[in-house]
C-alpha atoms as a PDB file:
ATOM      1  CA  UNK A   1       0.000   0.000   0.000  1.00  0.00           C
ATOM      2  CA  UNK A   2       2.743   2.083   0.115  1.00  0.00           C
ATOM      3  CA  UNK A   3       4.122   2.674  -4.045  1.00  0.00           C
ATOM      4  CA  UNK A   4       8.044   3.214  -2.947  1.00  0.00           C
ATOM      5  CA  UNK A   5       9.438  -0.019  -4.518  1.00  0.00           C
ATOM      6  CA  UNK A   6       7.597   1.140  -7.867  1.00  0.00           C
ATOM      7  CA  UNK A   7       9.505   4.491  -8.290  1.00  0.00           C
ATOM      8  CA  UNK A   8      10.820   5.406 -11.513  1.00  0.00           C
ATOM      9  CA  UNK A   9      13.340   8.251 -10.354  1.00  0.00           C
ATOM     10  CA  UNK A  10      16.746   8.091  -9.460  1.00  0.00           C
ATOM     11  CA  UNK A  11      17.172   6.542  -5.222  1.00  0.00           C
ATOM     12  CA  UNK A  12      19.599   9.166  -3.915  1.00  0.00           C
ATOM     13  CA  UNK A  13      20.901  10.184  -0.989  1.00  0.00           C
ATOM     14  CA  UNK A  14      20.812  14.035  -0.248  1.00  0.00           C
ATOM     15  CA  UNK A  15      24.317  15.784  -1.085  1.00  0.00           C
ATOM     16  CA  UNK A  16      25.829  17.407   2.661  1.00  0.00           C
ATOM     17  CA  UNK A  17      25.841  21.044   0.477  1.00  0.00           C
ATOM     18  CA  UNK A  18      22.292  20.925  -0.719  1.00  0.00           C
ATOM     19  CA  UNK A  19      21.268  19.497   2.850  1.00  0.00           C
ATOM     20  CA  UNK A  20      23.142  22.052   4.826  1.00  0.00           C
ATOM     21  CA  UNK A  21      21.883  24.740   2.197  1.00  0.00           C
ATOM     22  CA  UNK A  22      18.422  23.665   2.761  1.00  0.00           C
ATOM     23  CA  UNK A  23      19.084  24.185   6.759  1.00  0.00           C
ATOM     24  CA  UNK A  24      20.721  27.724   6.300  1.00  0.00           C
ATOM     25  CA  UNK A  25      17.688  28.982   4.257  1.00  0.00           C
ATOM     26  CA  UNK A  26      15.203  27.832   6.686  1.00  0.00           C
ATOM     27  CA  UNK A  27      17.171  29.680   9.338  1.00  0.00           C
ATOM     28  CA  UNK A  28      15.366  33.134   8.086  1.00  0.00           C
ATOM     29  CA  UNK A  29      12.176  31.988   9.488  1.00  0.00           C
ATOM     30  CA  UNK A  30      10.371  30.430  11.835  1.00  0.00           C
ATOM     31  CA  UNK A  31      10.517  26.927  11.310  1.00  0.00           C
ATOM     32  CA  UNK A  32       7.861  24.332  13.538  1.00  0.00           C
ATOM     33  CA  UNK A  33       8.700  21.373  12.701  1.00  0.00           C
ATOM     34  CA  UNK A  34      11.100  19.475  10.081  1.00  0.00           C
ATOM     35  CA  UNK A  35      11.035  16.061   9.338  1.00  0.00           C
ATOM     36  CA  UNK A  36      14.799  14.283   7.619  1.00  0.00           C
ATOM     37  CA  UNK A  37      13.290  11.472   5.782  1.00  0.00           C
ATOM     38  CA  UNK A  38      10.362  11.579   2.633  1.00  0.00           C
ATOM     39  CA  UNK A  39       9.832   8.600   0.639  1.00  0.00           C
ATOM     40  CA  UNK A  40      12.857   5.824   1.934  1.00  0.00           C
ATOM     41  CA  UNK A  41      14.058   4.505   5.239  1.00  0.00           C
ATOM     42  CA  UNK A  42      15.966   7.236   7.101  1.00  0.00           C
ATOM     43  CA  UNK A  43      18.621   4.765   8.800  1.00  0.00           C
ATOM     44  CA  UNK A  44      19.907   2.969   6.005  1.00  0.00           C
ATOM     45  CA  UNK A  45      21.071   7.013   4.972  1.00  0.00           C
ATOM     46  CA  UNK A  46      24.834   6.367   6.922  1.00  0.00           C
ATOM     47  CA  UNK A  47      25.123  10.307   7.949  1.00  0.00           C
ATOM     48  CA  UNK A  48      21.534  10.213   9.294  1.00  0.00           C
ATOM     49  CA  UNK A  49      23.232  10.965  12.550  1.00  0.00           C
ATOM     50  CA  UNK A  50      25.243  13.542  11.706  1.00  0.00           C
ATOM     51  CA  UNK A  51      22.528  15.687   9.388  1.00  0.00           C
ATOM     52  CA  UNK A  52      20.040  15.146  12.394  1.00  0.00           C
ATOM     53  CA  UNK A  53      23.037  16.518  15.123  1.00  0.00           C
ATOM     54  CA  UNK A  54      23.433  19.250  12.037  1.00  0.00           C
ATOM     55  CA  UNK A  55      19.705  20.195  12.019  1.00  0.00           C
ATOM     56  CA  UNK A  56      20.228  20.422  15.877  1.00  0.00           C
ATOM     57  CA  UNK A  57      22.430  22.822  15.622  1.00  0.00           C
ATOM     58  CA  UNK A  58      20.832  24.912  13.047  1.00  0.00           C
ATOM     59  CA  UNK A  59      17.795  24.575  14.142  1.00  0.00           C
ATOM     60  CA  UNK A  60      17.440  24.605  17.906  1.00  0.00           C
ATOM     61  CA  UNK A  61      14.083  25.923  18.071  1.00  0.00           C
ATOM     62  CA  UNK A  62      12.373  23.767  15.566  1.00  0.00           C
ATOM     63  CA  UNK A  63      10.951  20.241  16.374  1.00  0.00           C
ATOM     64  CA  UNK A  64      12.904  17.121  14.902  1.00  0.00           C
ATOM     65  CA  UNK A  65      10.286  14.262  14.006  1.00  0.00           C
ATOM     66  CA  UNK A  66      11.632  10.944  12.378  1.00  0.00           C
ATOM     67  CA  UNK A  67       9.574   8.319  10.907  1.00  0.00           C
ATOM     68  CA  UNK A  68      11.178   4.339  10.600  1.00  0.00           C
ATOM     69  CA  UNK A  69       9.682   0.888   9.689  1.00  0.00           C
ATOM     70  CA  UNK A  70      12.216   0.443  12.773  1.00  0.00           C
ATOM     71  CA  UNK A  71      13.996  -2.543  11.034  1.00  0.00           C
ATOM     72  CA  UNK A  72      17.314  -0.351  10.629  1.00  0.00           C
ATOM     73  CA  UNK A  73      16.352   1.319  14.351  1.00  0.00           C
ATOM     74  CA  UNK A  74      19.143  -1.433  15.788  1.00  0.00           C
ATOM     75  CA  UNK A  75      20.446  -0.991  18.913  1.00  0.00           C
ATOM     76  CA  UNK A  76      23.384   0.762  17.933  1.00  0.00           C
ATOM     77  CA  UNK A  77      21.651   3.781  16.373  1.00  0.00           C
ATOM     78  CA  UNK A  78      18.728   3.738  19.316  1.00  0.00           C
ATOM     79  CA  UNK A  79      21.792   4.616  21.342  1.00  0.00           C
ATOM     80  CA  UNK A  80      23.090   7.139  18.960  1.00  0.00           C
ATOM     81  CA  UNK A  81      19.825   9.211  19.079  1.00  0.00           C
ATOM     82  CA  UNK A  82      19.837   9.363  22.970  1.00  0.00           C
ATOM     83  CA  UNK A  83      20.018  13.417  23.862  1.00  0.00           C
ATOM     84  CA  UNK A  84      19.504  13.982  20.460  1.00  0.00           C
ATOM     85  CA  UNK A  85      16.505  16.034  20.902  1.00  0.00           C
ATOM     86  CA  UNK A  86      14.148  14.018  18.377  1.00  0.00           C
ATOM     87  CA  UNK A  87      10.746  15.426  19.675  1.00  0.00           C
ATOM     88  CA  UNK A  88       8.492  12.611  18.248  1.00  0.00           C
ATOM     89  CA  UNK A  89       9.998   9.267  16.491  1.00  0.00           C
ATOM     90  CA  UNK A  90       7.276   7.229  14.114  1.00  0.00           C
ATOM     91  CA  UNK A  91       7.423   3.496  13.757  1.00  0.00           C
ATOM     92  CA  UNK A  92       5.292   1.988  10.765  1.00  0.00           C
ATOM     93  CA  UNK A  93       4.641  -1.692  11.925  1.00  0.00           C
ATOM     94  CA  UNK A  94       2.071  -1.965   9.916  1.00  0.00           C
ATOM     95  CA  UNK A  95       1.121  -5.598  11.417  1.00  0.00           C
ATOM     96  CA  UNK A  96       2.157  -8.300  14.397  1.00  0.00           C
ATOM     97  CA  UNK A  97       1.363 -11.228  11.959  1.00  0.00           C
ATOM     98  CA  UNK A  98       4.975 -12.201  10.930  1.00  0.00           C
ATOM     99  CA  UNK A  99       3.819 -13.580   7.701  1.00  0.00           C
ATOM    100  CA  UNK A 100       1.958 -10.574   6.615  1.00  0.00           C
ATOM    101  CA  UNK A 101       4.708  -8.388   7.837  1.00  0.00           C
ATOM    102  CA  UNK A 102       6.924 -10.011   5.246  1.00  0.00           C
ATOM    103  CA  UNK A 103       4.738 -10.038   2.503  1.00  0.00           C
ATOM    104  CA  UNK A 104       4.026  -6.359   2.877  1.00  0.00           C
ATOM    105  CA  UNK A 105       7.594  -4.550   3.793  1.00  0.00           C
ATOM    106  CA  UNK A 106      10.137  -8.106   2.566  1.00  0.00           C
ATOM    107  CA  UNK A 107      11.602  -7.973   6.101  1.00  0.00           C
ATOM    108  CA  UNK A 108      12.061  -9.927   9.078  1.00  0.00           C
ATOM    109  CA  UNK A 109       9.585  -9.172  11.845  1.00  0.00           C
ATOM    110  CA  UNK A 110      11.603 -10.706  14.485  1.00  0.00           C
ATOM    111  CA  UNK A 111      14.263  -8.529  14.283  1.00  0.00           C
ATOM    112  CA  UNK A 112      11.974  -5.417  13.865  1.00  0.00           C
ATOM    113  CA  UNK A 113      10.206  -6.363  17.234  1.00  0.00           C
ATOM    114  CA  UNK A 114      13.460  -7.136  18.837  1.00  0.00           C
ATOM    115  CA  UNK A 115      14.769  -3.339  17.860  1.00  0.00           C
ATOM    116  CA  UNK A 116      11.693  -2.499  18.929  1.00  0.00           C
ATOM    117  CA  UNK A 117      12.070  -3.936  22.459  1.00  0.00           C
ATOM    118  CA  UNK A 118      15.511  -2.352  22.557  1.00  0.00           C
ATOM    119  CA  UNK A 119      13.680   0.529  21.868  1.00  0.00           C
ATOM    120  CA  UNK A 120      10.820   0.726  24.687  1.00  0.00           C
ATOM    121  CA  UNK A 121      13.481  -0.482  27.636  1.00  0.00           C
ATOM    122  CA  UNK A 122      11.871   1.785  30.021  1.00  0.00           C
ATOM    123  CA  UNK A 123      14.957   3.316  31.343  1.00  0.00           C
ATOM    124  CA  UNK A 124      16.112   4.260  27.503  1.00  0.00           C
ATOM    125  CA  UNK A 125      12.768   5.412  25.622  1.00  0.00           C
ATOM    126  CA  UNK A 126      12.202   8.690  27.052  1.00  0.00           C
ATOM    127  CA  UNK A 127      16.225   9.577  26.487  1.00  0.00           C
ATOM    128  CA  UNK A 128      15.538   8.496  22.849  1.00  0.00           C
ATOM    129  CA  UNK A 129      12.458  11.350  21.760  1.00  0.00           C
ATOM    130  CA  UNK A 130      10.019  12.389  24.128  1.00  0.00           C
ATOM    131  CA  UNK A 131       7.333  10.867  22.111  1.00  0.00           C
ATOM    132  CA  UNK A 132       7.502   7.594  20.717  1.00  0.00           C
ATOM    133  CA  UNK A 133       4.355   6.782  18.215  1.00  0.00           C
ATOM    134  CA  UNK A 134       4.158   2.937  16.698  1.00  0.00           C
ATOM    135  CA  UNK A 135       1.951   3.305  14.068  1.00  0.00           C
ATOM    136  CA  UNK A 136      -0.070   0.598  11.348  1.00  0.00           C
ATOM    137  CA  UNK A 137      -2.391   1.339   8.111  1.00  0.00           C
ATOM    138  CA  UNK A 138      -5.444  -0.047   8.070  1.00  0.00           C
ATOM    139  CA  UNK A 139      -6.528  -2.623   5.381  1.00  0.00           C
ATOM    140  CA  UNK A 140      -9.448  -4.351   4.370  1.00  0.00           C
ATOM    141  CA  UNK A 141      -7.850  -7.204   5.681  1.00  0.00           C
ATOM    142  CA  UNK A 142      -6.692  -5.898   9.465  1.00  0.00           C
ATOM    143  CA  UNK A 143      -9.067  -7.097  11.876  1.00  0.00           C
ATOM    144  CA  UNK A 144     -10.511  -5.388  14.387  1.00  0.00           C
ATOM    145  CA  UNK A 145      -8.916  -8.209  16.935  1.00  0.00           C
ATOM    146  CA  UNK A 146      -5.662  -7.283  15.380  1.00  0.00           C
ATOM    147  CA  UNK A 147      -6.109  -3.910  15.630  1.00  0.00           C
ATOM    148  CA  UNK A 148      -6.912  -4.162  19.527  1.00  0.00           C
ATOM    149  CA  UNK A 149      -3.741  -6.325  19.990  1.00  0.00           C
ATOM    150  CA  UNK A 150      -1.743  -3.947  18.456  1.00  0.00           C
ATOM    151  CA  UNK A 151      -2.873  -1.160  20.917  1.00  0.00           C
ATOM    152  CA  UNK A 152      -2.488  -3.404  23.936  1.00  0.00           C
ATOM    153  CA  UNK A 153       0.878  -4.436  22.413  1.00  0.00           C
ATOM    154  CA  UNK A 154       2.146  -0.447  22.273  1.00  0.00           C
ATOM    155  CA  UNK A 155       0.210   0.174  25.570  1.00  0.00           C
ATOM    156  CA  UNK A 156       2.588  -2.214  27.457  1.00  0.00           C
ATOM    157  CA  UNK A 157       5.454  -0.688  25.788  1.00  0.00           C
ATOM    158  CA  UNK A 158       4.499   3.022  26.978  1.00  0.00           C
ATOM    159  CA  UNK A 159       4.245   4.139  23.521  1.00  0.00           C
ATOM    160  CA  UNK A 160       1.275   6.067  21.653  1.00  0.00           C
ATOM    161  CA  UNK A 161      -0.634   3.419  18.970  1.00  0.00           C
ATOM    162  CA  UNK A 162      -1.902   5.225  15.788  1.00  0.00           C
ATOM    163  CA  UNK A 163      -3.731   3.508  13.572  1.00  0.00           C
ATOM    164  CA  UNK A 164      -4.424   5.086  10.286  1.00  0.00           C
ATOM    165  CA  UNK A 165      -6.595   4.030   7.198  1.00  0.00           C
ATOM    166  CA  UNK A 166      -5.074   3.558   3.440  1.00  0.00           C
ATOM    167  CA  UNK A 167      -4.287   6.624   1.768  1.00  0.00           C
ATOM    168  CA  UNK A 168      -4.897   5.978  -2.116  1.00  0.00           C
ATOM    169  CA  UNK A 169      -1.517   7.669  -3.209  1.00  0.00           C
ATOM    170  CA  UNK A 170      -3.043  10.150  -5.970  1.00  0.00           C
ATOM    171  CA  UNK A 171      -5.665   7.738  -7.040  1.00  0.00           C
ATOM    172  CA  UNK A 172      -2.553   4.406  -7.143  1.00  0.00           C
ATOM    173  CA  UNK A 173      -3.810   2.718  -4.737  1.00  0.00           C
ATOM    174  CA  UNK A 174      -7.325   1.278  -4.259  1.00  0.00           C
ATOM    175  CA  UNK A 175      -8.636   2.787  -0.884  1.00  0.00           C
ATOM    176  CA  UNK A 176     -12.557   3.091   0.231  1.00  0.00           C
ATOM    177  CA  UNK A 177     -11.387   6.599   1.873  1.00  0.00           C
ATOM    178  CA  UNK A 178     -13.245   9.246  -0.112  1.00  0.00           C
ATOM    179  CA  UNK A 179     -11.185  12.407  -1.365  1.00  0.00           C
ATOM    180  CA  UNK A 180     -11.960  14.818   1.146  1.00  0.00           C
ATOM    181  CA  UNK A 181     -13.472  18.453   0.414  1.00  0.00           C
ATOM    182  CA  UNK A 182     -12.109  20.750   2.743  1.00  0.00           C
ATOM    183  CA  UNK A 183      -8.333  21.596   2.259  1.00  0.00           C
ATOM    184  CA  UNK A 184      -5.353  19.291   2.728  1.00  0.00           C
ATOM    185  CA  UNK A 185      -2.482  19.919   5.375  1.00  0.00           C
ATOM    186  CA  UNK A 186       0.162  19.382   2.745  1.00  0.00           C
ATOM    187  CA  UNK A 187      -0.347  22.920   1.539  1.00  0.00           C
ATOM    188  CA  UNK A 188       1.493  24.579   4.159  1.00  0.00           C
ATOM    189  CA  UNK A 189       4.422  22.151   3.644  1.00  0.00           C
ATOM    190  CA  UNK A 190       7.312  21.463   1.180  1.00  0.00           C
ATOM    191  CA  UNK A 191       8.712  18.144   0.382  1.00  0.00           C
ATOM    192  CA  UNK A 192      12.225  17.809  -1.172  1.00  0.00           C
ATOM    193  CA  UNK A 193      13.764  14.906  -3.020  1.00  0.00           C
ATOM    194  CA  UNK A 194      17.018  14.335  -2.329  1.00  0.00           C
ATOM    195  CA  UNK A 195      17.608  15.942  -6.091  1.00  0.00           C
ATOM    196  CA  UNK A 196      16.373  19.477  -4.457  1.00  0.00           C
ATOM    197  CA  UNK A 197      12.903  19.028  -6.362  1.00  0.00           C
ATOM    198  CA  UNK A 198      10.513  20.256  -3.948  1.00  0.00           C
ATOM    199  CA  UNK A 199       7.372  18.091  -4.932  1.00  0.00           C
ATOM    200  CA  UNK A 200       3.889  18.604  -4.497  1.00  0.00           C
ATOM    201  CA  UNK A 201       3.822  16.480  -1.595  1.00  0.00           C
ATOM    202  CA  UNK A 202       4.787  13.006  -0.276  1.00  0.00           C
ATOM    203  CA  UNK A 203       2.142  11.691  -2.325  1.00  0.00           C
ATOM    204  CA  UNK A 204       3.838  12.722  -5.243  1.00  0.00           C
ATOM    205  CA  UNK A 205       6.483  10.737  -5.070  1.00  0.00           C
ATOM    206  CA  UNK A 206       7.713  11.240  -8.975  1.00  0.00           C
ATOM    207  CA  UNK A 207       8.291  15.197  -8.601  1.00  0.00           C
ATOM    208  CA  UNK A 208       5.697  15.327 -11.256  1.00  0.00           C
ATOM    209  CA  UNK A 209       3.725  18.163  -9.490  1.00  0.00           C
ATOM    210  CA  UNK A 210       6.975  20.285  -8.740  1.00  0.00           C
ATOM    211  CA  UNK A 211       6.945  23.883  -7.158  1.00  0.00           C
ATOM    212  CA  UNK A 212      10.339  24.425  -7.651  1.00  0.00           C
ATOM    213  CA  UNK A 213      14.021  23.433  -7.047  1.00  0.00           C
ATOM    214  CA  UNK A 214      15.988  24.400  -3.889  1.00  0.00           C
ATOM    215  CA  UNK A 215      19.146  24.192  -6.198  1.00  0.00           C
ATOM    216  CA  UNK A 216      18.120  27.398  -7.824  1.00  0.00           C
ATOM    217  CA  UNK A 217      15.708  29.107  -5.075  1.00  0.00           C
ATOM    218  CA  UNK A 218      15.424  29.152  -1.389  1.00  0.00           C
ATOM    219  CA  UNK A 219      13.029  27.418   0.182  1.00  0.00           C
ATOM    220  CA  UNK A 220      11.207  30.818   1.428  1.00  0.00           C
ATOM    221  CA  UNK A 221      11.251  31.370  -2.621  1.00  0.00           C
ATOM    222  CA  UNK A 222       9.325  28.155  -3.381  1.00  0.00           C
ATOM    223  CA  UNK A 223       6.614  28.250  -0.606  1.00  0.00           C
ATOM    224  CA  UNK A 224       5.667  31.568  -1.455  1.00  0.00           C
ATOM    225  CA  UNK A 225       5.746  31.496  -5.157  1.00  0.00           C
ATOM    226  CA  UNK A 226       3.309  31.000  -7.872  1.00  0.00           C
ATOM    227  CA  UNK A 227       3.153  27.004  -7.905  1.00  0.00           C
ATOM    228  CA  UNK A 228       2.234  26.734  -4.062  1.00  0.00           C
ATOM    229  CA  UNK A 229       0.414  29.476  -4.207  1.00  0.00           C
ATOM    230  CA  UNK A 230      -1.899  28.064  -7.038  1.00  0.00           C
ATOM    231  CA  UNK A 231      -2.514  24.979  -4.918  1.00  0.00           C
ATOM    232  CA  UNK A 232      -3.520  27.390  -2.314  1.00  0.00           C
ATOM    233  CA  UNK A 233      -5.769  29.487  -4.096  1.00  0.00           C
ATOM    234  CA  UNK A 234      -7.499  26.075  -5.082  1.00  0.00           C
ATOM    235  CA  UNK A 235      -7.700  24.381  -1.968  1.00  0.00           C
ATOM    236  CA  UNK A 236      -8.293  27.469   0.526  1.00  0.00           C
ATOM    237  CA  UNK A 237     -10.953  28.564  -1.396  1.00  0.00           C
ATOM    238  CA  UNK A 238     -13.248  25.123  -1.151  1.00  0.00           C
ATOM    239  CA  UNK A 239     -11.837  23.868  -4.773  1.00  0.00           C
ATOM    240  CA  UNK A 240     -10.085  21.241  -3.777  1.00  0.00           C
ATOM    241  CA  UNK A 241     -11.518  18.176  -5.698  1.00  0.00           C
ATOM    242  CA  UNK A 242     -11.014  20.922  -8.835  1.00  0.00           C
ATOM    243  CA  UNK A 243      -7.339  20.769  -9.269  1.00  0.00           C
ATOM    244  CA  UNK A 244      -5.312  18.205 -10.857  1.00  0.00           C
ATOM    245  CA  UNK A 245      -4.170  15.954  -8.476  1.00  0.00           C
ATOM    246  CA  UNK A 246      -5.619  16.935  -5.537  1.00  0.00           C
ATOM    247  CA  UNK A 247      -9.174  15.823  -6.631  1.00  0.00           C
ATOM    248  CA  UNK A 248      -8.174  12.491  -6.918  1.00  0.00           C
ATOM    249  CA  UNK A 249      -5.963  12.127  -3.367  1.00  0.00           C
ATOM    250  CA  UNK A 250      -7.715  11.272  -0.385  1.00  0.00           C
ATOM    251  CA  UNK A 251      -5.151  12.407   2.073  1.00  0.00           C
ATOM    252  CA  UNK A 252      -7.362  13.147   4.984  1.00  0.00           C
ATOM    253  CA  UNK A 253      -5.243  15.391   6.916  1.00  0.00           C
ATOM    254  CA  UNK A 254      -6.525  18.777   7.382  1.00  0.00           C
ATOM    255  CA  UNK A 255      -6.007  22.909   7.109  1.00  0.00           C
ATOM    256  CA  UNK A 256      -8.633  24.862   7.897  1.00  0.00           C
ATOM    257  CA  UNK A 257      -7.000  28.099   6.738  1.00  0.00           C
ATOM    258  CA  UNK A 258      -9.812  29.752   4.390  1.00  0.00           C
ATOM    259  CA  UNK A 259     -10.117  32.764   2.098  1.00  0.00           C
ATOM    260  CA  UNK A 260     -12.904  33.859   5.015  1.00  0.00           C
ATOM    261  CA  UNK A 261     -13.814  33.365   8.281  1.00  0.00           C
ATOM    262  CA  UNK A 262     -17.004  31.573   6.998  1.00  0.00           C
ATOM    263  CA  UNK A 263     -14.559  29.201   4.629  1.00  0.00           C
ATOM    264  CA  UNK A 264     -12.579  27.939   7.370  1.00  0.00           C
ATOM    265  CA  UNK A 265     -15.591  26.926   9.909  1.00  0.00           C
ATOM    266  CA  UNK A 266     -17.003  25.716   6.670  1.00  0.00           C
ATOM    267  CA  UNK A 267     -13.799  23.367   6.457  1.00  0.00           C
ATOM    268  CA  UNK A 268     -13.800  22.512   9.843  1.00  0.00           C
ATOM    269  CA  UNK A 269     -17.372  21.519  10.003  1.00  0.00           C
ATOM    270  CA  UNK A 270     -16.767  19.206   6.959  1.00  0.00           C
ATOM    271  CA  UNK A 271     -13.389  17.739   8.363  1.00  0.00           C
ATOM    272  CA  UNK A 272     -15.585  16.607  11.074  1.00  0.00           C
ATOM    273  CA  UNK A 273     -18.520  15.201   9.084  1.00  0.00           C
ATOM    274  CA  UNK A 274     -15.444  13.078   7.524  1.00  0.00           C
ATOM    275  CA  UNK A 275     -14.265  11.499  10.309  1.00  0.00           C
ATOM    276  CA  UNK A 276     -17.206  10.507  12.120  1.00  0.00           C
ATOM    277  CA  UNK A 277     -18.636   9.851   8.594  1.00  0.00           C
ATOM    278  CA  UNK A 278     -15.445   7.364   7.878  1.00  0.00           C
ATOM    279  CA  UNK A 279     -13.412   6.858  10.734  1.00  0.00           C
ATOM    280  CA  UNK A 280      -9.561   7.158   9.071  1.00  0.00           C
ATOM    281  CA  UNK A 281      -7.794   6.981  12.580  1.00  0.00           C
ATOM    282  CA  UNK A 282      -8.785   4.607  15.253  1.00  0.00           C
ATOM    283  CA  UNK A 283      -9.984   1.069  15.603  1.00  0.00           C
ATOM    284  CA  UNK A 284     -13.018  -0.011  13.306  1.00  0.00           C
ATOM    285  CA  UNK A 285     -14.059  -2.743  11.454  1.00  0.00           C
ATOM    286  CA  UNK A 286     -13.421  -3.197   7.608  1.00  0.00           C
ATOM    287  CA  UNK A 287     -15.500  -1.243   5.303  1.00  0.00           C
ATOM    288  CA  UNK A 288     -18.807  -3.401   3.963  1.00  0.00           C
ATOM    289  CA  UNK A 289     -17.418  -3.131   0.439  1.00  0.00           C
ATOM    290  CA  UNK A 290     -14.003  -3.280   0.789  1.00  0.00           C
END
């Protein structure tokens, strides 16, 4: 459910200029949060350390949130990132059942569990980020039984359980999730490839939706000019199923910045209707016609 082993673009790993470049321009404003990772597994990167001690450094003010499938969270690099100052660290499980875990993600659960273990030690997981989230995607397939275990198995490790339902990936992947109407989160964000394309978002995982290039522009430059701001206009104005390819994502996550005061209750009212409508977080039973 997740379309990362089907990229067509080059896999590369970030150059330290156009990192460190990236970290200088967001030192002219107020950064809240910044996330080292997009579309790959941020611990097989070896200087993960070292740009995350960089952004530290840079960046004192702004929050440092990592997510992992925790299969390359060994014990060795758990250690590393104690007084760090990661302020929330994601785990994707994604499932308990060993079979299915290898089927979906190719990996050995054992050892993922046993990092995870490593991980949770009670005297070592509040050293390592001060919030720890393990988190799974919902399929037609996960059980609510499984979904209960999983929250009694994160529960007796002290950590947060999240469970989320399938995002369709731009329309990729089948998902009963309707595209929502009120504005997406993403809008307010930039995602960069390791190339310094800053794509639409992490749904667009091709660049094909591009707003710019770092390697050319700051990254003040590219949020404020004209290709995020024509997503904007779109989305903040209650068009979002109008522009190409936001009206075919169903990425549930919301803004509720409008162009009015009556526009953003409007998008907060039907953010609302949507969850209780379709439940995307949480523990629920399969859809009827999934």
């Amino acid at each position: 459910f997740c379309p990362n082993n089907a990229m067509q673009r080059n896999r590369l790993v970030m150059s330290d200029d156009l990192f460190e470049k990236i970290l200088d321009d967001c030192r002219a404003f107020r950064l809240p949060a910044i996330e080292p990772f997009l579309n790959g597994e941020p611990f097989v990167d070896p200087k993960i350390m070292n740009r995350m001690e960089l952004i530290r450094r840079k960046l004192p003010d702004t929050k440092l949130r990592i997510y992992t499938n925790g299969y390359g969270l060994t014990p060795d690099k758990i250690d590393a990132l104690e007084g760090l100052g990661v302020d929330h660290l994601y785990v994707s499980l994604n499932t308990l059942d060993a079979e299915s875990y290898t089927r979906i993600t190719g990996l050995n659960l054992e050892r993922t569990l046993a990092n995870l273990e490593y991980l949770t030690a009670p005297e070592r997981r509040s050293r390592v980020a001060r919030r720890i989230t393990f988190r799974i995607t919902r399929t037609a397939q996960t059980t609510v039984e499984q979904q209960r275990a999983f929250v009694e198995f994160c529960r007796r490790r002290g950590v947060r359980p999240f469970i989320v339902g399938l995002f369709n990936y731009m329309g990729a992947i089948p998902s009963h999730l309707p595209v929502p109407a009120y504005p997406c989160e993403h809008i307010d964000r930039l995602d960069i490839l390791s190339s310094g394309t800053v794509t639409l978002c992490c749904m667009d995982h091709e660049g094909r939706f591009a707003w710019g290039d770092v390697r050319q522009q700051s990254v003040l430059e590219i949020f404020n000019g004209p290709r995020a701001k024509h997503f904007r206009r779109f989305h903040r104005s209650g068009r979002r199923r109008k522009v190409e390819p936001c009206n075919r994502c169903n990425v549930f996550w919301p803004c509720f910045k409008g162009d009015s005061v009556w526009l953003s209750v409007k998008f907060a009212l039907q953010a609302g209707a949507y969850f209780v409508r379709y439940r995307p977080v949480g523990v629920r039973p399969a859809p009827a016609d999934a």
